[in-house]
N, C-alpha and C. Protein backbone atom coordinates (compact mmCIF):
# COMPACT_ATOMS: atom_id res chain seq x y z
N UNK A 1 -38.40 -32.37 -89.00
CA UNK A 1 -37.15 -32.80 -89.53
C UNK A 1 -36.23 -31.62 -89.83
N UNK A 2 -36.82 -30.41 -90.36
CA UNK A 2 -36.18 -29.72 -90.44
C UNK A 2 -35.47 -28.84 -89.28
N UNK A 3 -35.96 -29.03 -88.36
CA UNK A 3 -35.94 -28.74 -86.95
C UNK A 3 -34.34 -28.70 -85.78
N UNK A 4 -34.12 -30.17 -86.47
CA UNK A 4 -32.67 -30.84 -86.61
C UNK A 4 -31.21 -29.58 -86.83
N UNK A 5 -31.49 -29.61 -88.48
CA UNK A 5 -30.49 -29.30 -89.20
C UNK A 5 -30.84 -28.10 -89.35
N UNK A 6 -32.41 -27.05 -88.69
CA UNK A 6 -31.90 -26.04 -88.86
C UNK A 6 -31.11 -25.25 -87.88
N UNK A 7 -30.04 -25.13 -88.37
CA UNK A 7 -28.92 -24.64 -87.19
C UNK A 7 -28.10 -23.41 -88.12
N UNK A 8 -28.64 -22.22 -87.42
CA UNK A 8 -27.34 -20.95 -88.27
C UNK A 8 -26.00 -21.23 -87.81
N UNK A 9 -25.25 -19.91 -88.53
CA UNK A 9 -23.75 -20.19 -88.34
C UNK A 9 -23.19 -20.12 -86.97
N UNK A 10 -23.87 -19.51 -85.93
CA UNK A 10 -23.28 -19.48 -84.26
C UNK A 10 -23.45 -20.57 -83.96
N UNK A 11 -24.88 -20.88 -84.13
CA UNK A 11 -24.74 -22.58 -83.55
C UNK A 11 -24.17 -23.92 -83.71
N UNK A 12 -23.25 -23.70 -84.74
CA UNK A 12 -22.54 -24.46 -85.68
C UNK A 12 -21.31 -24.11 -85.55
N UNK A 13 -21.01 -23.40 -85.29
CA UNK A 13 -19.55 -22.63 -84.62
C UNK A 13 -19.33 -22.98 -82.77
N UNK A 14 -20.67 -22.78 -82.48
CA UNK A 14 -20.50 -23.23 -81.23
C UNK A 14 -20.30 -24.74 -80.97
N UNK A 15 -20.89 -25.33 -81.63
CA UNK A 15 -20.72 -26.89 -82.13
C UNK A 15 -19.47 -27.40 -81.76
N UNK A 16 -18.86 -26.96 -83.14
CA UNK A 16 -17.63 -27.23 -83.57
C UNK A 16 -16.68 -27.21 -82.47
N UNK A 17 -16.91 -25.51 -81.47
CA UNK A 17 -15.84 -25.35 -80.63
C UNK A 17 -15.91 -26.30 -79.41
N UNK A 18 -16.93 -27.05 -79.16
CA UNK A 18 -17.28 -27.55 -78.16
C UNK A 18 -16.32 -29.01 -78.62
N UNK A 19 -16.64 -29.47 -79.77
CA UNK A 19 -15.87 -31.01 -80.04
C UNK A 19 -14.21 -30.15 -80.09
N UNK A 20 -13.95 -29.21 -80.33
CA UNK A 20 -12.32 -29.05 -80.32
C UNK A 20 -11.84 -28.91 -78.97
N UNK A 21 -13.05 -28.20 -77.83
CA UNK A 21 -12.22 -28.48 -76.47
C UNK A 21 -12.41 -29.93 -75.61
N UNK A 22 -13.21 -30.57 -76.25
CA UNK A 22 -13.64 -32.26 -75.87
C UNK A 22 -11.89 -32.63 -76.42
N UNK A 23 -11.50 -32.80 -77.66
CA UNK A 23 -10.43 -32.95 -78.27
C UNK A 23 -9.00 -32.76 -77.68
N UNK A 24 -9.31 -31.22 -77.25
CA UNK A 24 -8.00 -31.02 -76.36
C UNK A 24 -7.83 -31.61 -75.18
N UNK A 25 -9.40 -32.03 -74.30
CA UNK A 25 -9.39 -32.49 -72.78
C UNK A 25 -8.66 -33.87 -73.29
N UNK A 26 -8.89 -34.58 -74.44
CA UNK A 26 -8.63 -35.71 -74.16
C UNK A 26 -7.10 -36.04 -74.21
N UNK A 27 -7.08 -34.80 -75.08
CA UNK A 27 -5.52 -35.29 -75.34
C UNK A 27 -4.50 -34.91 -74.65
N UNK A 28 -5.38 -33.86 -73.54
CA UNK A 28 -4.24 -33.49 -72.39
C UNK A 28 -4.34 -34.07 -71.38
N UNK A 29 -5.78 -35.12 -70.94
CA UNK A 29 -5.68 -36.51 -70.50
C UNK A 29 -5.03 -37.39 -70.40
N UNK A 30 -4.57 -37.89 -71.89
CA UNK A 30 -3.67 -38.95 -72.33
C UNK A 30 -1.80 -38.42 -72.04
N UNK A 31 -2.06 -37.38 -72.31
CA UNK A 31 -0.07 -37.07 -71.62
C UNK A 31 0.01 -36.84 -70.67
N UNK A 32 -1.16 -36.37 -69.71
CA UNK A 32 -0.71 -36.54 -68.49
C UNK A 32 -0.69 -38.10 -67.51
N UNK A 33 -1.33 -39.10 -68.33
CA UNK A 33 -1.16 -40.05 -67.85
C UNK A 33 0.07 -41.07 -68.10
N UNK A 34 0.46 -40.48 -70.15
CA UNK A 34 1.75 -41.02 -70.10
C UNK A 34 2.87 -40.39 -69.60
N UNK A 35 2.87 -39.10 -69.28
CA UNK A 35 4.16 -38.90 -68.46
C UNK A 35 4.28 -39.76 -67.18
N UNK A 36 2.79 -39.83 -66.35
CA UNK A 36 2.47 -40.21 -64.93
C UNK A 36 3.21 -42.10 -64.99
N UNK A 37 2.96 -42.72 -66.46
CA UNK A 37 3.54 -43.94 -66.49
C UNK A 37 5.56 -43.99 -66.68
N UNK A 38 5.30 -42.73 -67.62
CA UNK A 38 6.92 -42.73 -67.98
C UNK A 38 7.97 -41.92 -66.86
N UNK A 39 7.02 -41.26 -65.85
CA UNK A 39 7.88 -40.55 -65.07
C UNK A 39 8.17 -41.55 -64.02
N UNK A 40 8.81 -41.10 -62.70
CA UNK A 40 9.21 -41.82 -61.62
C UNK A 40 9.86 -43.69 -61.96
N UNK A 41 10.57 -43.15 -62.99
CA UNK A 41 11.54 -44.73 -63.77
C UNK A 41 12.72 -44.14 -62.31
N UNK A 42 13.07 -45.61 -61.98
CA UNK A 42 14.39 -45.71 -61.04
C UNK A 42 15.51 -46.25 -62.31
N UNK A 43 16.80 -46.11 -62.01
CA UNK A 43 17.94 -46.29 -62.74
C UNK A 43 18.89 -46.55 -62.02
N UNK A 44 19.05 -47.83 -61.21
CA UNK A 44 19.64 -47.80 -60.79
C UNK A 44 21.17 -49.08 -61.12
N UNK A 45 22.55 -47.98 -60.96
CA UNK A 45 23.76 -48.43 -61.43
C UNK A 45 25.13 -48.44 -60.38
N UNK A 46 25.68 -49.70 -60.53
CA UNK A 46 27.08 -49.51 -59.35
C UNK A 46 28.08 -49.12 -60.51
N UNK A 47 28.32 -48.06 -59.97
CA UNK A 47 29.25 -46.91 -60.50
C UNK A 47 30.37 -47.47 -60.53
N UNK A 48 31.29 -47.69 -59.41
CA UNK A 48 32.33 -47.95 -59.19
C UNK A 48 32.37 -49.38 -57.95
N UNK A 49 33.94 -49.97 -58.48
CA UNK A 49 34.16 -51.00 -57.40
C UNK A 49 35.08 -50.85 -56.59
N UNK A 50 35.41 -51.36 -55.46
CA UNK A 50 37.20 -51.25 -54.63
C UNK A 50 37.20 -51.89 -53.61
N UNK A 51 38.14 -51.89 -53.00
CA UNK A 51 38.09 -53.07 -51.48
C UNK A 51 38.91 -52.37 -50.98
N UNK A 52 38.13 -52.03 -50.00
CA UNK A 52 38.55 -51.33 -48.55
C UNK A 52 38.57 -52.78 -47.13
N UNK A 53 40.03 -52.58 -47.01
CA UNK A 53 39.67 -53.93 -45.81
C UNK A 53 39.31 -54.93 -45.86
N UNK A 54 39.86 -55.69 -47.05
CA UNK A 54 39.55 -56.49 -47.60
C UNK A 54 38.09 -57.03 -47.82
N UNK A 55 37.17 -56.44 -47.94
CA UNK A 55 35.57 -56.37 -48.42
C UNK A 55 35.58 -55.82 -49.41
N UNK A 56 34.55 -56.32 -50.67
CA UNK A 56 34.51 -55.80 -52.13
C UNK A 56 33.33 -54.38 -51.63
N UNK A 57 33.49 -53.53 -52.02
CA UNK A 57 32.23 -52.11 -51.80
C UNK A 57 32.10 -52.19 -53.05
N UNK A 58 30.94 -51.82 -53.49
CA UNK A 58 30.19 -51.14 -54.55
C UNK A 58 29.51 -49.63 -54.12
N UNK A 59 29.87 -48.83 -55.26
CA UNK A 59 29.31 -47.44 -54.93
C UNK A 59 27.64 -47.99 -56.06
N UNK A 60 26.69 -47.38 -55.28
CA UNK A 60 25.70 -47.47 -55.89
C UNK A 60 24.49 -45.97 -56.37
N UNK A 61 24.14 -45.81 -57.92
CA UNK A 61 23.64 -44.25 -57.34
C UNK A 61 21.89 -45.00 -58.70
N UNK A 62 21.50 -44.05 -57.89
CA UNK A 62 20.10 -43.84 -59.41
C UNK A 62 20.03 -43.16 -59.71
N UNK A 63 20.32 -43.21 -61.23
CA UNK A 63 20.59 -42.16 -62.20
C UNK A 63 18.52 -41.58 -63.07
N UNK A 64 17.94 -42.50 -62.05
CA UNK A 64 16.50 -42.23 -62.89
C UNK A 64 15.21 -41.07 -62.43
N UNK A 65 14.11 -41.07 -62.63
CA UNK A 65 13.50 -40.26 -61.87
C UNK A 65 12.54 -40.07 -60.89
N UNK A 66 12.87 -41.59 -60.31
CA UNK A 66 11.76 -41.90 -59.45
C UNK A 66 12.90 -42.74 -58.47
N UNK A 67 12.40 -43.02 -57.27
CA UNK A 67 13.07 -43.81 -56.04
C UNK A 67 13.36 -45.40 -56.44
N UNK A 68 14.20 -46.12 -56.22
CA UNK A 68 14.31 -47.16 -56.38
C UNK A 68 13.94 -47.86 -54.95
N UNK A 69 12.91 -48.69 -54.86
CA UNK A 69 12.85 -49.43 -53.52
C UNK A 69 12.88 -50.54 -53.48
N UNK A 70 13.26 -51.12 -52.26
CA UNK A 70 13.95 -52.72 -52.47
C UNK A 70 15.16 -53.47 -52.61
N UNK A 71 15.81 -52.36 -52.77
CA UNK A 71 16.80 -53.00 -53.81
C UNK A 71 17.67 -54.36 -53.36
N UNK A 72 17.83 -55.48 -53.85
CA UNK A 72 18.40 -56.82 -53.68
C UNK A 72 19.50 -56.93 -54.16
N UNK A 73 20.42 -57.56 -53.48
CA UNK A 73 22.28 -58.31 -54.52
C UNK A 73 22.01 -59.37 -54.30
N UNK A 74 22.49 -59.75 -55.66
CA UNK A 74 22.91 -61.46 -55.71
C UNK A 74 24.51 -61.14 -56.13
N UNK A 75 25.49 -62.29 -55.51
CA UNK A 75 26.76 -62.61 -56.02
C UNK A 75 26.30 -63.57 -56.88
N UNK A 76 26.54 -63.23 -58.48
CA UNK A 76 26.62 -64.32 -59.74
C UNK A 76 28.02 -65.10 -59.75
N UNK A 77 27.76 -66.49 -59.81
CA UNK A 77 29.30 -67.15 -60.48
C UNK A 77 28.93 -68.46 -61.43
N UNK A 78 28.39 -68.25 -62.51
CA UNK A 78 27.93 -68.91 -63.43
C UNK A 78 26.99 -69.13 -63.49
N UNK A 79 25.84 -70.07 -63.24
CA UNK A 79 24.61 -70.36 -62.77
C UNK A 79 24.51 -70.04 -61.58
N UNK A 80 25.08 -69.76 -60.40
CA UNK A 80 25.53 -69.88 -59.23
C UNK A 80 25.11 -68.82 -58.25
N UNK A 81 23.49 -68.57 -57.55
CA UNK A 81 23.35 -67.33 -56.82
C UNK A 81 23.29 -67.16 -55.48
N UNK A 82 23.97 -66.16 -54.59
CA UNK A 82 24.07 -66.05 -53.52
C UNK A 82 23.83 -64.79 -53.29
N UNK A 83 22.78 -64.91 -52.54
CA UNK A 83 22.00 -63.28 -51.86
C UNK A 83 23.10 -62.48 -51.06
N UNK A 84 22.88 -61.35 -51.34
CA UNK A 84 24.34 -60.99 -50.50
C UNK A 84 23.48 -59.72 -49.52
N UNK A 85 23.31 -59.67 -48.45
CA UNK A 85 23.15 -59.18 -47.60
C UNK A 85 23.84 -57.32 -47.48
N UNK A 86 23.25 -55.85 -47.91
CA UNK A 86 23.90 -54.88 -48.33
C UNK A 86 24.51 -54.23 -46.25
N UNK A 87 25.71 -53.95 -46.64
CA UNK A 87 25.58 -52.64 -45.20
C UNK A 87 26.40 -51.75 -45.34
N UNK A 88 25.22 -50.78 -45.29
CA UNK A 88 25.43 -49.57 -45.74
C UNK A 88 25.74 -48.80 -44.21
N UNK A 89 27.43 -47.71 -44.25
CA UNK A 89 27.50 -46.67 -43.01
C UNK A 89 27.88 -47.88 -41.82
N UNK A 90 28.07 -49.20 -41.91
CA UNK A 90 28.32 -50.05 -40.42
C UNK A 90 27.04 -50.86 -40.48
N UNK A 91 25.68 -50.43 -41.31
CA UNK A 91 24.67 -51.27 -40.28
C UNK A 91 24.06 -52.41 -41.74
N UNK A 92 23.71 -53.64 -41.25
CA UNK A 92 23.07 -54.05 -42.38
C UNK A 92 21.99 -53.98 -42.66
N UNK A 93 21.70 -53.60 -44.26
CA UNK A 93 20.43 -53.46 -44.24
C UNK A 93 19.62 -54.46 -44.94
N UNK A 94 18.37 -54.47 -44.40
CA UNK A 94 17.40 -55.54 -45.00
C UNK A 94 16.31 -55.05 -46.18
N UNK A 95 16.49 -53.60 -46.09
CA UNK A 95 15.95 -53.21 -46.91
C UNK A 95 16.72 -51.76 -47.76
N UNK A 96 16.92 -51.91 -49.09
CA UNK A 96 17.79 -50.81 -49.52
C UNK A 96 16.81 -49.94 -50.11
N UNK A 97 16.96 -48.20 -50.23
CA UNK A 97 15.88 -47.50 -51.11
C UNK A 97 17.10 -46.32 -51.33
N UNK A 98 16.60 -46.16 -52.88
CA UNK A 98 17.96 -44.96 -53.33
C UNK A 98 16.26 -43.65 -53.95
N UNK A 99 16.99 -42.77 -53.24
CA UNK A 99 16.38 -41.84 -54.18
C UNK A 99 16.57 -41.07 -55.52
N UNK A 100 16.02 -40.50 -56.09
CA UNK A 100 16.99 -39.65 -57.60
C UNK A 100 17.99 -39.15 -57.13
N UNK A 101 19.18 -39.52 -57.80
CA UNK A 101 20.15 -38.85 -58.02
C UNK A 101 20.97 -39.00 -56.75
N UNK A 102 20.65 -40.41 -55.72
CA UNK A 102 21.32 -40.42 -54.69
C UNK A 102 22.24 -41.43 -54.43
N UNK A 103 23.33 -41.40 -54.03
CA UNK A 103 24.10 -42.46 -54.03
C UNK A 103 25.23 -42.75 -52.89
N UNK A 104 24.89 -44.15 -52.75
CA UNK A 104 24.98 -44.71 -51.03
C UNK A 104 26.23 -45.98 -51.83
N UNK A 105 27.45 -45.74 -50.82
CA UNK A 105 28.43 -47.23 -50.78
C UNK A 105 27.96 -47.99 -49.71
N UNK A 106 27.95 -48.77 -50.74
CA UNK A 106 27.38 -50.59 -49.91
C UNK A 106 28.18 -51.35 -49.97
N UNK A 107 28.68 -52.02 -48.54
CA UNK A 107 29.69 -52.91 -48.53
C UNK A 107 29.14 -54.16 -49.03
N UNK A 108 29.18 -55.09 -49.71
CA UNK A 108 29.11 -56.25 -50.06
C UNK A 108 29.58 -57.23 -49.18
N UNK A 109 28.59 -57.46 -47.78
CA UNK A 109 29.91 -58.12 -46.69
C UNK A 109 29.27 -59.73 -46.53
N UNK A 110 30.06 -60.63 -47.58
CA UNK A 110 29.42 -61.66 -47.52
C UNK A 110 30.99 -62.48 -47.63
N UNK A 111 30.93 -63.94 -46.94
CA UNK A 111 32.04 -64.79 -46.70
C UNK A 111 31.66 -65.75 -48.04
N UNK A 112 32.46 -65.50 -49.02
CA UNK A 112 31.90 -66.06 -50.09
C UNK A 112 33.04 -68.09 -49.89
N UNK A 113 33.19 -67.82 -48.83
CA UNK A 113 34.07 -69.26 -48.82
C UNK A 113 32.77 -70.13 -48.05
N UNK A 114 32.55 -69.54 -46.70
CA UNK A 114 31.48 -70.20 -46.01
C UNK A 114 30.22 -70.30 -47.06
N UNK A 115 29.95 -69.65 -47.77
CA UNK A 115 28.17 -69.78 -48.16
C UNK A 115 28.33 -71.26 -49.59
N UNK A 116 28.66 -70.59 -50.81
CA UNK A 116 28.34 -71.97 -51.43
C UNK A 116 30.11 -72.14 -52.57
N UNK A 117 30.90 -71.18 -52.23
CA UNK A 117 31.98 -71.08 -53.57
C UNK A 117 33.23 -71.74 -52.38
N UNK A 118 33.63 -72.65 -52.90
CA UNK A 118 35.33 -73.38 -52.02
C UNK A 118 36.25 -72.59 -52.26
N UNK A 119 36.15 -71.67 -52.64
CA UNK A 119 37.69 -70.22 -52.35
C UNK A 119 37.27 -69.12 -52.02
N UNK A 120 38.26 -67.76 -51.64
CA UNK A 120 37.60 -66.63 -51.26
C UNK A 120 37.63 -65.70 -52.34
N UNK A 121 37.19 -65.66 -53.87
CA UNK A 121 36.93 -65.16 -55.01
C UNK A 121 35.38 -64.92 -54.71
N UNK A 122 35.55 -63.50 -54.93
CA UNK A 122 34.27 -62.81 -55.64
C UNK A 122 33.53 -63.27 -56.06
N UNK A 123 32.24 -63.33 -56.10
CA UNK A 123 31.49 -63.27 -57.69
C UNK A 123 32.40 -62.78 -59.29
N UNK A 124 31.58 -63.45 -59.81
CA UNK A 124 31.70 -62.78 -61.30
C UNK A 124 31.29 -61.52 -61.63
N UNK A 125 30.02 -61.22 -61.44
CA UNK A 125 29.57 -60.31 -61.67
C UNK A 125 28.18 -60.34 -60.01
N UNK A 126 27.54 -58.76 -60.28
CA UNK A 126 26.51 -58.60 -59.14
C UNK A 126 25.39 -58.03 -59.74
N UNK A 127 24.05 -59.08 -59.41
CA UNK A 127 22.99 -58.90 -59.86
C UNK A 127 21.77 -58.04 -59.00
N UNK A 128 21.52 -56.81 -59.47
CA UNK A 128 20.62 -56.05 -58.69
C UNK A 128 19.29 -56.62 -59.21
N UNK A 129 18.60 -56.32 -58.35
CA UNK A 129 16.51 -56.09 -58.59
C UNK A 129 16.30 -55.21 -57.57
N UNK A 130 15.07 -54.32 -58.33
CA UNK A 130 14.52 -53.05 -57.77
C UNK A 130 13.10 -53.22 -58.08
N UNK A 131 12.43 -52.15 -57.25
CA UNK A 131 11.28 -51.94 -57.60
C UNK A 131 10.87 -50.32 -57.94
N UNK A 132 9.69 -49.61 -58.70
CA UNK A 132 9.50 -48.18 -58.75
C UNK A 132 8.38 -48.10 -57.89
N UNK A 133 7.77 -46.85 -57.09
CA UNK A 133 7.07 -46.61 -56.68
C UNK A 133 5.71 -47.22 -57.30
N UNK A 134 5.41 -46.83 -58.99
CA UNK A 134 4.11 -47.62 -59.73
C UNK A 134 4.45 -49.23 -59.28
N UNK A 135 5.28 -50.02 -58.94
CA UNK A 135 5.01 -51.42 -58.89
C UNK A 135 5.96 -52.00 -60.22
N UNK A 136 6.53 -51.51 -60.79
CA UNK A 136 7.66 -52.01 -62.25
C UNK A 136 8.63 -52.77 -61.33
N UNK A 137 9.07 -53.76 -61.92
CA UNK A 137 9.73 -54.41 -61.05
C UNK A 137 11.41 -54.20 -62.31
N UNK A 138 12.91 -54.24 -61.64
CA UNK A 138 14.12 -53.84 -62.94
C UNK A 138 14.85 -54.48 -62.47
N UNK A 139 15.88 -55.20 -63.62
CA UNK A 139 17.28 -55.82 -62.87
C UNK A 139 18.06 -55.15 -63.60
N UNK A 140 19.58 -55.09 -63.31
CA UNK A 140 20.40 -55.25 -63.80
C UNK A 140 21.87 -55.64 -63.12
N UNK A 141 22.77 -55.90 -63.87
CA UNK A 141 23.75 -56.70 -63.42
C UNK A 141 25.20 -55.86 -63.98
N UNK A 142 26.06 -56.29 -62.87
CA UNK A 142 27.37 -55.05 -63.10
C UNK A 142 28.76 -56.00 -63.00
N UNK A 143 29.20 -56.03 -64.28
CA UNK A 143 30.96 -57.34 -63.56
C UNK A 143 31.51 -56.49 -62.77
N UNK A 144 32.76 -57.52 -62.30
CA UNK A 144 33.35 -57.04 -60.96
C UNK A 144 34.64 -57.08 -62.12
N UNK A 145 35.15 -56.23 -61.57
CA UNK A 145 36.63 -56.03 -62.55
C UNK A 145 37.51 -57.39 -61.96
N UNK A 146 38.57 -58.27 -62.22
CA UNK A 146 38.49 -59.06 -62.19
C UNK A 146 40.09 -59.29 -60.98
N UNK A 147 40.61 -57.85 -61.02
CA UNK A 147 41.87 -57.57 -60.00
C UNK A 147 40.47 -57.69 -58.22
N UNK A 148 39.85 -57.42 -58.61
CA UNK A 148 39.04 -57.13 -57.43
C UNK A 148 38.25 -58.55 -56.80
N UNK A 149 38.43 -59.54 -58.14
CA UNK A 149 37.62 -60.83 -57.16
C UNK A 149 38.50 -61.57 -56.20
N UNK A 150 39.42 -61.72 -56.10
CA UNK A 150 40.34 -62.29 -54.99
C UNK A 150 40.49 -61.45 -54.02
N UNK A 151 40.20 -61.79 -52.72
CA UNK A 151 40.17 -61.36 -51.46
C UNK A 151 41.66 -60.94 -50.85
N UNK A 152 42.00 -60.10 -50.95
CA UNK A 152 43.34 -59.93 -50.42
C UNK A 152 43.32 -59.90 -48.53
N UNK A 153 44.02 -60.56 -47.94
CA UNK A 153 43.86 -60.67 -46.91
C UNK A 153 44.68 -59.62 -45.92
N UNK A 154 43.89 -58.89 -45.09
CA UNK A 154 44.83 -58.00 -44.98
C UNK A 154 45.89 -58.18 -43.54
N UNK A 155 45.72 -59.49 -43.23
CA UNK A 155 46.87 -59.69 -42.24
C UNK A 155 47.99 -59.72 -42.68
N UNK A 156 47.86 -60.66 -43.79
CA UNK A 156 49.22 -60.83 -44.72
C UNK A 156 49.73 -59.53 -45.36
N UNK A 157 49.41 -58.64 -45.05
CA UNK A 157 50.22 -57.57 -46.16
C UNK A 157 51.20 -56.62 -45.40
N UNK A 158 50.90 -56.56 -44.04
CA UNK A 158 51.62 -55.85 -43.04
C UNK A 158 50.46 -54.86 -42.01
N UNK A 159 51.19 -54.00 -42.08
CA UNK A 159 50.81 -52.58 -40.49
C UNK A 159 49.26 -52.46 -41.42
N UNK A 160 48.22 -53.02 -40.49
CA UNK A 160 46.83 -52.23 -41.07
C UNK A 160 46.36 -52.65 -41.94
N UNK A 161 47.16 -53.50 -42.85
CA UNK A 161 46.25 -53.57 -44.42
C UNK A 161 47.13 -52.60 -45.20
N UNK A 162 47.86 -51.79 -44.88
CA UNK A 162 48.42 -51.02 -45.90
C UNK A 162 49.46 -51.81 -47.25
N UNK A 163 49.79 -52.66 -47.27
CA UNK A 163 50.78 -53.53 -48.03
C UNK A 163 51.93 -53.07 -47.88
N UNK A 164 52.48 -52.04 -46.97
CA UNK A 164 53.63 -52.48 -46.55
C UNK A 164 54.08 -53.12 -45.86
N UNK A 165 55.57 -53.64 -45.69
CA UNK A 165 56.31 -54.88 -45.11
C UNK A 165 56.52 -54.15 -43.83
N UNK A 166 56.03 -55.26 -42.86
CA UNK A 166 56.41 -55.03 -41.41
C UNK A 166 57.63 -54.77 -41.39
């Protein structure tokens, strides 16, 4: 019994140091796994709105630190959702992915008269969903300033779309 506890001061020192670097492994374990959860967050936000050619664009960027993939529009108009199809550069895409700190204008090119709304008004507002690389799934939603939901047509305005008078 005595055999146990007889332990001098090195071996008891050595002890000790052994549970303080067990202590540190664990705890430099645990932050590297919560950074590994808290890092690679996507953020993704439409910056700005405007209509070029009579199509509503949204500038879109991620402000977070991980890729946003997936990314989906809905046109909101009360209860009211319509998938809106993004094309980005001329081409449409079926699948959108922003990286950190990158940011792509997406035309919003949807006939909001043909699909389910009886005038050519905007949405209300535009509802994103994303995904992060870990599998987090994010929405968020951006109004449309409200000079911008009516479709200005650009035959009617003159030479080009410019709004001057023929």
């Amino acid at each position: 019994m005595l055999g146990v506890m007889d332990l001098d001061l090195m071996e008891v020192c050595s002890v000790l140091s052994s549970i303080g670097t067990l202590a540190i492994a664990l705890t430099s374990w645990y932050q590297i796994r919560r950074d590994t959860q808290i890092g690679y967050v996507p953020m993704v936000v439409i910056d700005d709105f405007q209509r070029l050619d009579g199509e509503l664009v949204a500038e879109l960027r991620n402000y977070g630190t991980g890729p946003a993939l997936d990314v989906k529009l809905w046109g909101m108009r009360g209860e009211e959702r319509v998938p809106i199809a993004p094309v980005v550069e001329g081409r449409r895409m079926s699948g959108l992915h922003l990286a950190p700190a990158e940011a792509k204008r997406v035309h919003l090119a949807a006939d909001w008269r043909s699909r389910h709304w009886g005038d050519e008004k905007a949405p209300d507002e535009i509802v994103l969903r994303y995904r992060s690389v870990r599998g987090r799934k994010f929405s968020a939603r951006s109004q449309i300033p409200p000079e911008l939901r009516t479709q200005a047509n650009p035959s009617k305005l003159g030479q080009a779309g410019s709004g001057l008078p023929e």
